[in-house]
PDB file of N, CA and C in Angstrom:
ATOM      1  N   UNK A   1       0.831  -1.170   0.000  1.00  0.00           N
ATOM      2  CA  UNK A   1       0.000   0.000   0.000  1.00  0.00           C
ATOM      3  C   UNK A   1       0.878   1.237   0.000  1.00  0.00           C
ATOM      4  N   UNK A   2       0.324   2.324  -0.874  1.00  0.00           N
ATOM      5  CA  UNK A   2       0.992   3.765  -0.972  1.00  0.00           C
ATOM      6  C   UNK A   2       0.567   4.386   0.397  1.00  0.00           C
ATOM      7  N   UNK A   3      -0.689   4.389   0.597  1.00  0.00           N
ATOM      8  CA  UNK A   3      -1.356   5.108   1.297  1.00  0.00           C
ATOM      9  C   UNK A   3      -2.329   4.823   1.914  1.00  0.00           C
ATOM     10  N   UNK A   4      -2.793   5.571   3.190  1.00  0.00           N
ATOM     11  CA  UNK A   4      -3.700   4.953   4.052  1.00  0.00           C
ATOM     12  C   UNK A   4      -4.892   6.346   4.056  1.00  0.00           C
ATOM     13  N   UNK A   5      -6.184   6.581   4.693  1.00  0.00           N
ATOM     14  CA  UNK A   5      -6.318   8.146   4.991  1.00  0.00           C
ATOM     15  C   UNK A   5      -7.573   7.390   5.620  1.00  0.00           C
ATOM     16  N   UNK A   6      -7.523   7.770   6.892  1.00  0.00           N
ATOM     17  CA  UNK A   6      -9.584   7.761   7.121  1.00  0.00           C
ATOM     18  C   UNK A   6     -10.044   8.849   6.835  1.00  0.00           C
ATOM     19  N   UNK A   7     -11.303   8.229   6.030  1.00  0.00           N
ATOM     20  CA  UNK A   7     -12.255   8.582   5.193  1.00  0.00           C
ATOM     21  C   UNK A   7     -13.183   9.172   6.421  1.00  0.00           C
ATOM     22  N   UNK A   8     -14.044   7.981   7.250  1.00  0.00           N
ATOM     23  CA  UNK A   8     -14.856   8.595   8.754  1.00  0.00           C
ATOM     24  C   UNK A   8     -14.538   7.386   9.609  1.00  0.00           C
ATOM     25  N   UNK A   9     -15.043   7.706  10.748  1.00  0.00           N
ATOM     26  CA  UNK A   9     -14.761   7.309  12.407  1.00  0.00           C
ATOM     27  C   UNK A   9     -15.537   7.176  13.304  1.00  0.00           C
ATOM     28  N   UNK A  10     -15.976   6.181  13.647  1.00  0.00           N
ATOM     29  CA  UNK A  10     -17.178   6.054  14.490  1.00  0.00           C
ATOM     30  C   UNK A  10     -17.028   4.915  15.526  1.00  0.00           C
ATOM     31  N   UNK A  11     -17.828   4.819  16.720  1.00  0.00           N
ATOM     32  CA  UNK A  11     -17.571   3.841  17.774  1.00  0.00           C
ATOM     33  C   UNK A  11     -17.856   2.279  17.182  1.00  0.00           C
ATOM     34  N   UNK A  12     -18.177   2.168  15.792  1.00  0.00           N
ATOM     35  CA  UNK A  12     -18.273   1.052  15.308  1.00  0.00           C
ATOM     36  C   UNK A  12     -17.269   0.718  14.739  1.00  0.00           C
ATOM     37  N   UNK A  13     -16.141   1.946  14.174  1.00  0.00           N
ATOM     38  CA  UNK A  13     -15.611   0.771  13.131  1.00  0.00           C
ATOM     39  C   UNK A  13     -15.097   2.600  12.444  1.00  0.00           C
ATOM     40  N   UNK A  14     -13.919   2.206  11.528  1.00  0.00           N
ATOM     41  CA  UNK A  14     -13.442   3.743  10.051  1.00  0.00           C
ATOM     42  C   UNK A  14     -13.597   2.782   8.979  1.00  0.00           C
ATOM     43  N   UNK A  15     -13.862   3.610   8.193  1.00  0.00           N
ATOM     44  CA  UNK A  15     -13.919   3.743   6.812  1.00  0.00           C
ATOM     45  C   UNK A  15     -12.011   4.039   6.675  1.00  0.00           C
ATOM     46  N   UNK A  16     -11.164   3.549   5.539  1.00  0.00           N
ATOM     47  CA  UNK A  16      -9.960   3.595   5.445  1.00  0.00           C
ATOM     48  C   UNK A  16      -9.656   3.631   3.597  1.00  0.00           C
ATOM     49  N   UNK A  17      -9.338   4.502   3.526  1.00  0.00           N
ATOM     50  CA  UNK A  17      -9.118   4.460   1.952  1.00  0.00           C
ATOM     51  C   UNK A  17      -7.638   4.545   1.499  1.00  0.00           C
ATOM     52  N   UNK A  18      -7.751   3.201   0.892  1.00  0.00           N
ATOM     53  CA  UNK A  18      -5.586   2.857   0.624  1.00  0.00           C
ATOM     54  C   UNK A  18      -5.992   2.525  -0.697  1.00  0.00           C
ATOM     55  N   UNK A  19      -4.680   2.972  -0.904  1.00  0.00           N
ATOM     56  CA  UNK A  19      -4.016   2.945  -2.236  1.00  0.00           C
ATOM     57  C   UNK A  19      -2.894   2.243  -2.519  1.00  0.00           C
ATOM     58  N   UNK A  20      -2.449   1.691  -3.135  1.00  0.00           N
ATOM     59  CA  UNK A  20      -1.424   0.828  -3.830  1.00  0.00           C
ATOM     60  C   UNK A  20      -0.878   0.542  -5.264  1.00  0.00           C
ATOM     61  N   UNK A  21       0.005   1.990  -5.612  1.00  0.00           N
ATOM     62  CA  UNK A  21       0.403   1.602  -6.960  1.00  0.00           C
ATOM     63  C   UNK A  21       0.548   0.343  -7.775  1.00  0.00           C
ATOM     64  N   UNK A  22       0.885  -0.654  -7.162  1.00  0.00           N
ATOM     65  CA  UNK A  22       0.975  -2.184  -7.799  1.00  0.00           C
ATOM     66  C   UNK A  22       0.270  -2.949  -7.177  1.00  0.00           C
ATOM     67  N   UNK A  23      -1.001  -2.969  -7.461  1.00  0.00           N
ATOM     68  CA  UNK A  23      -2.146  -4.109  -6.775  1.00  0.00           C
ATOM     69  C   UNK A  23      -1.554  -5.755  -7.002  1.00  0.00           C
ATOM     70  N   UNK A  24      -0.445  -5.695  -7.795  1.00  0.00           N
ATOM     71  CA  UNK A  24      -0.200  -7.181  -7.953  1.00  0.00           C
ATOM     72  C   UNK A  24       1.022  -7.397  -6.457  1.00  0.00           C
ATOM     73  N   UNK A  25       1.030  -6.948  -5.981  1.00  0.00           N
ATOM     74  CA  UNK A  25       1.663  -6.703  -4.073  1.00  0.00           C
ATOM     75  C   UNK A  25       1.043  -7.438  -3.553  1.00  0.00           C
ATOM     76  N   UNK A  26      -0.580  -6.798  -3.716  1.00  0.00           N
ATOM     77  CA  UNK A  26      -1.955  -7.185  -2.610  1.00  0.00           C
ATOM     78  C   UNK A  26      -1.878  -8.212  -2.687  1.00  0.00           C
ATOM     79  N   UNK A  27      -2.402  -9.245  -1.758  1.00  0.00           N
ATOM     80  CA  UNK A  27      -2.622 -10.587  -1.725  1.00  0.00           C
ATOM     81  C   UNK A  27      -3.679 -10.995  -1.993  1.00  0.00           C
ATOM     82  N   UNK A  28      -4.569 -10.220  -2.747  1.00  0.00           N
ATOM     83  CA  UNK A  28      -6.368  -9.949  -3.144  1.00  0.00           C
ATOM     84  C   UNK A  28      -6.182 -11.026  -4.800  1.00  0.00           C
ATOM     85  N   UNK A  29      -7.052 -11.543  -4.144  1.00  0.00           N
ATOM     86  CA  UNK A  29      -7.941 -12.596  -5.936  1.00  0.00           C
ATOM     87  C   UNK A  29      -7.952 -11.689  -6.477  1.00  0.00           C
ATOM     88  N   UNK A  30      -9.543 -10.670  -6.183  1.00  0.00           N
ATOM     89  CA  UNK A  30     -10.369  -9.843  -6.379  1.00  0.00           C
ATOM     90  C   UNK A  30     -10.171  -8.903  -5.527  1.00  0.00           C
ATOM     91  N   UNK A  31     -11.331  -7.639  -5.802  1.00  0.00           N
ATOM     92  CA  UNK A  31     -11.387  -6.573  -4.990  1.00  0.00           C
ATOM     93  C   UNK A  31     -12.629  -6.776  -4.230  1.00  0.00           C
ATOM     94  N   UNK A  32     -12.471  -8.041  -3.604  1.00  0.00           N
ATOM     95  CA  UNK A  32     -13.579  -8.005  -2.706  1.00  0.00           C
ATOM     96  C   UNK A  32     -13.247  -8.427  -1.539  1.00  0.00           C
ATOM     97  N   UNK A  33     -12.232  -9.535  -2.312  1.00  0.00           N
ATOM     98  CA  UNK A  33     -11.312 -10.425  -1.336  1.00  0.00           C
ATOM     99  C   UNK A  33     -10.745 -10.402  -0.202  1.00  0.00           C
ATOM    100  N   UNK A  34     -11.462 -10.189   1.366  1.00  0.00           N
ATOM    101  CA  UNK A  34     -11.405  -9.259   3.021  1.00  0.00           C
ATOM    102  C   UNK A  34     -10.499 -10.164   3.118  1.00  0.00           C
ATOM    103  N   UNK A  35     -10.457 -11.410   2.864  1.00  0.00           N
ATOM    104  CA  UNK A  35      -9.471 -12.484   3.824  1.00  0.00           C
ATOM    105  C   UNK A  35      -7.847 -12.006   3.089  1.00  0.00           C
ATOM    106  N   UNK A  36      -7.754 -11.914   2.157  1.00  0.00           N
ATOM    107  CA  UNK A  36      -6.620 -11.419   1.309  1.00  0.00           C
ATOM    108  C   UNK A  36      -6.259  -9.926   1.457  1.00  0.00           C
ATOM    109  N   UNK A  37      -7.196  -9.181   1.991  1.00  0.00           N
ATOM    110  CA  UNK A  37      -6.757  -8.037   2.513  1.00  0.00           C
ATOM    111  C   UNK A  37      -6.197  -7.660   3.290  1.00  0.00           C
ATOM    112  N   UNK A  38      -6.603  -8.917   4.397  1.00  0.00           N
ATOM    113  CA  UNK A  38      -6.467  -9.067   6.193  1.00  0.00           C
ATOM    114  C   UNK A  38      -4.980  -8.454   6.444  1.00  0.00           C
ATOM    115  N   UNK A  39      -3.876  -8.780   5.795  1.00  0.00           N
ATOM    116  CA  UNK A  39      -2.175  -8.404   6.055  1.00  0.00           C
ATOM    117  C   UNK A  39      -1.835  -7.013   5.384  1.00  0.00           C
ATOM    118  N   UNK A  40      -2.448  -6.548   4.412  1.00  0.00           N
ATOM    119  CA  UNK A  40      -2.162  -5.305   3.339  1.00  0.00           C
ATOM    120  C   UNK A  40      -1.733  -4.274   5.027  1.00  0.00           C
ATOM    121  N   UNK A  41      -2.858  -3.747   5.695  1.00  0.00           N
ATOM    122  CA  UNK A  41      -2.823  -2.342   6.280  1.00  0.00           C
ATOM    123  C   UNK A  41      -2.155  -2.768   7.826  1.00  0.00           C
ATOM    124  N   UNK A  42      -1.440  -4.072   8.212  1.00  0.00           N
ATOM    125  CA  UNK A  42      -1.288  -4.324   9.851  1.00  0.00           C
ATOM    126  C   UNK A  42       0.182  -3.820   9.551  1.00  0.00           C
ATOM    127  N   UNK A  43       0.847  -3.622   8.415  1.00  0.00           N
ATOM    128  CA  UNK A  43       2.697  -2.656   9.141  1.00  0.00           C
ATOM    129  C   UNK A  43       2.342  -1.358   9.313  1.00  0.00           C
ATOM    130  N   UNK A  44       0.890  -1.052   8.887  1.00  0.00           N
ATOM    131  CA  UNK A  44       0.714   0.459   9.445  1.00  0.00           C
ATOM    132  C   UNK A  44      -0.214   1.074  10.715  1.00  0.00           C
ATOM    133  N   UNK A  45      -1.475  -0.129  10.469  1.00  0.00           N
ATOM    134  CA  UNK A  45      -2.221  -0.084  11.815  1.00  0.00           C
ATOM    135  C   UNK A  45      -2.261  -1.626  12.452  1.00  0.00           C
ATOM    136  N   UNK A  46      -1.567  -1.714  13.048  1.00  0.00           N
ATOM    137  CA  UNK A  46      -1.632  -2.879  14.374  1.00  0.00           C
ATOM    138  C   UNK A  46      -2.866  -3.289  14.731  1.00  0.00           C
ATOM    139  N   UNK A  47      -3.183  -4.430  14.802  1.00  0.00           N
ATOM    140  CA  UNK A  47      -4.566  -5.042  15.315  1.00  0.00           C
ATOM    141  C   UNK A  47      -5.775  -4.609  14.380  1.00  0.00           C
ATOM    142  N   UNK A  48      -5.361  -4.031  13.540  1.00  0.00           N
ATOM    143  CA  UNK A  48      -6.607  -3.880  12.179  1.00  0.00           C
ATOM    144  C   UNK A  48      -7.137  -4.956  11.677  1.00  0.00           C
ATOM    145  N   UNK A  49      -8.582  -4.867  11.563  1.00  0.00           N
ATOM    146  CA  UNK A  49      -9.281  -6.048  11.293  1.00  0.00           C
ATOM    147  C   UNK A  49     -10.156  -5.664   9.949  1.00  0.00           C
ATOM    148  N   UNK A  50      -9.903  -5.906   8.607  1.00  0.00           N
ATOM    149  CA  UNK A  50     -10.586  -5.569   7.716  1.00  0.00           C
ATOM    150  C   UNK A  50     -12.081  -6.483   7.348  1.00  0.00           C
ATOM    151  N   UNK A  51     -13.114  -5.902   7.690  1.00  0.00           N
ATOM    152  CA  UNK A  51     -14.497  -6.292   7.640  1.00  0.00           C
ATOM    153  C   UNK A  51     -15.443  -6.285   5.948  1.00  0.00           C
ATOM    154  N   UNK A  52     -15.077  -5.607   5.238  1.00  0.00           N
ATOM    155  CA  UNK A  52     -15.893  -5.565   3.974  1.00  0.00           C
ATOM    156  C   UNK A  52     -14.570  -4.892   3.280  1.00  0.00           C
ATOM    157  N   UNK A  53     -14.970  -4.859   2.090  1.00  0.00           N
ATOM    158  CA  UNK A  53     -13.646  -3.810   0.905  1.00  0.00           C
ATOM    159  C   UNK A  53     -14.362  -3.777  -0.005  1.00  0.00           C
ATOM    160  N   UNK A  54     -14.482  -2.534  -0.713  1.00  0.00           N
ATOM    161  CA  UNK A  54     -14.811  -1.653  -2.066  1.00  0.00           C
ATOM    162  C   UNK A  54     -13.677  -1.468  -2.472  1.00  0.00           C
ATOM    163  N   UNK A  55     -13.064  -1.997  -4.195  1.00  0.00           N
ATOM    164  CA  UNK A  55     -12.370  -1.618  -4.740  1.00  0.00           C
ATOM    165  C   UNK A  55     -12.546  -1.354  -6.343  1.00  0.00           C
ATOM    166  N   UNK A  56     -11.283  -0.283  -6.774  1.00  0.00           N
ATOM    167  CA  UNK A  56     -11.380  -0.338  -8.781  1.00  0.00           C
ATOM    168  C   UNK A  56     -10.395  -0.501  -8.857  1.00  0.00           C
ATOM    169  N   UNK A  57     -10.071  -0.718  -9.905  1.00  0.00           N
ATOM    170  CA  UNK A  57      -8.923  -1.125 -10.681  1.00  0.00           C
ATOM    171  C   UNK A  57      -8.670   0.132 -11.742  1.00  0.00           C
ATOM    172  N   UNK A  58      -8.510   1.123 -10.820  1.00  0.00           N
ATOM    173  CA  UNK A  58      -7.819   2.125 -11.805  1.00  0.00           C
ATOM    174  C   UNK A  58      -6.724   2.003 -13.081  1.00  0.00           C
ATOM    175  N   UNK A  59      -5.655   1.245 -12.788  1.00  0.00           N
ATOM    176  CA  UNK A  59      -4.522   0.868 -13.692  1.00  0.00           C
ATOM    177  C   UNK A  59      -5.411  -0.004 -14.776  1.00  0.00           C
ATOM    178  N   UNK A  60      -6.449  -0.454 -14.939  1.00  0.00           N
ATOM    179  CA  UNK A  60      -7.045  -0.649 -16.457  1.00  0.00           C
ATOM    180  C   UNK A  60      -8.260  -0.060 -16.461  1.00  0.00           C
ATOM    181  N   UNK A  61      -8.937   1.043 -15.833  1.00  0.00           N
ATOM    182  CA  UNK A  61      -9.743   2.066 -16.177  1.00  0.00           C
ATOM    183  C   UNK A  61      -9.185   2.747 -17.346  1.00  0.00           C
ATOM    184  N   UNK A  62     -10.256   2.526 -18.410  1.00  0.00           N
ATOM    185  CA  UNK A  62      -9.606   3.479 -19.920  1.00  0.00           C
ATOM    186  C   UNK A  62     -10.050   5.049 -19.577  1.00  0.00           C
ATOM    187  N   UNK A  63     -10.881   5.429 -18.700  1.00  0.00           N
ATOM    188  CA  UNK A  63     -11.211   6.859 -18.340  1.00  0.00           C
ATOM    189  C   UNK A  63      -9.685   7.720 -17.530  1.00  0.00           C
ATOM    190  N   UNK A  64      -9.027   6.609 -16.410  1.00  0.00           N
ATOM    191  CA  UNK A  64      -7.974   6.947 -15.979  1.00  0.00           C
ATOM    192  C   UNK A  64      -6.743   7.856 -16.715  1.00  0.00           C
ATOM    193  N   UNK A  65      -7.311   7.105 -17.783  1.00  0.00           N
ATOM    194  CA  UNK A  65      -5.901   7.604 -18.674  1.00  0.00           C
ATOM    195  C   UNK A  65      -4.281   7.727 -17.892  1.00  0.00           C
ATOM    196  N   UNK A  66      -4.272   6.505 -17.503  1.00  0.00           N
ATOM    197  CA  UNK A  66      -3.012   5.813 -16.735  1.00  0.00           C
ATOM    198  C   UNK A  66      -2.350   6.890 -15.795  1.00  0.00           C
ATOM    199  N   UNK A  67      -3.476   7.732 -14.795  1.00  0.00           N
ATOM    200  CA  UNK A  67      -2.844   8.325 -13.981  1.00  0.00           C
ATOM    201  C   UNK A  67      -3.662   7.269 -12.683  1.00  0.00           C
TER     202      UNK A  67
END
């Protein structure tokens, strides 16, 4: 992961929006894939427990135009 940022914060649980120039790093099938996520964000937050994931695949978005 490039980057981490909470998004929001609540006594339930953050929202966490990361980024990762080379998704082929991630240990993700898919971008859905929580169990494959589980290791991505713990060298930055300790005891993080990833519950659901929303992801795109920007790097083959043709709108991106490879930024």
């Amino acid at each position: 992961m490039n980057s981490v940022v909470t998004y929001t914060h609540s006594s339930e649980g953050s929202w966490l929006i990361e980024s990762s120039a080379n998704p082929d790093k991630l240990q993700i099938s898919e971008f859905d894939d929580v169990q494959g996520m589980q290791p991505a964000p713990r060298p930055l937050l300790l005891g993080v427990e990833v519950e659901s994931l929303v992801g795109w695949d920007w790097n083959n978005d043709p709108l991106a135009l490879d930024t």
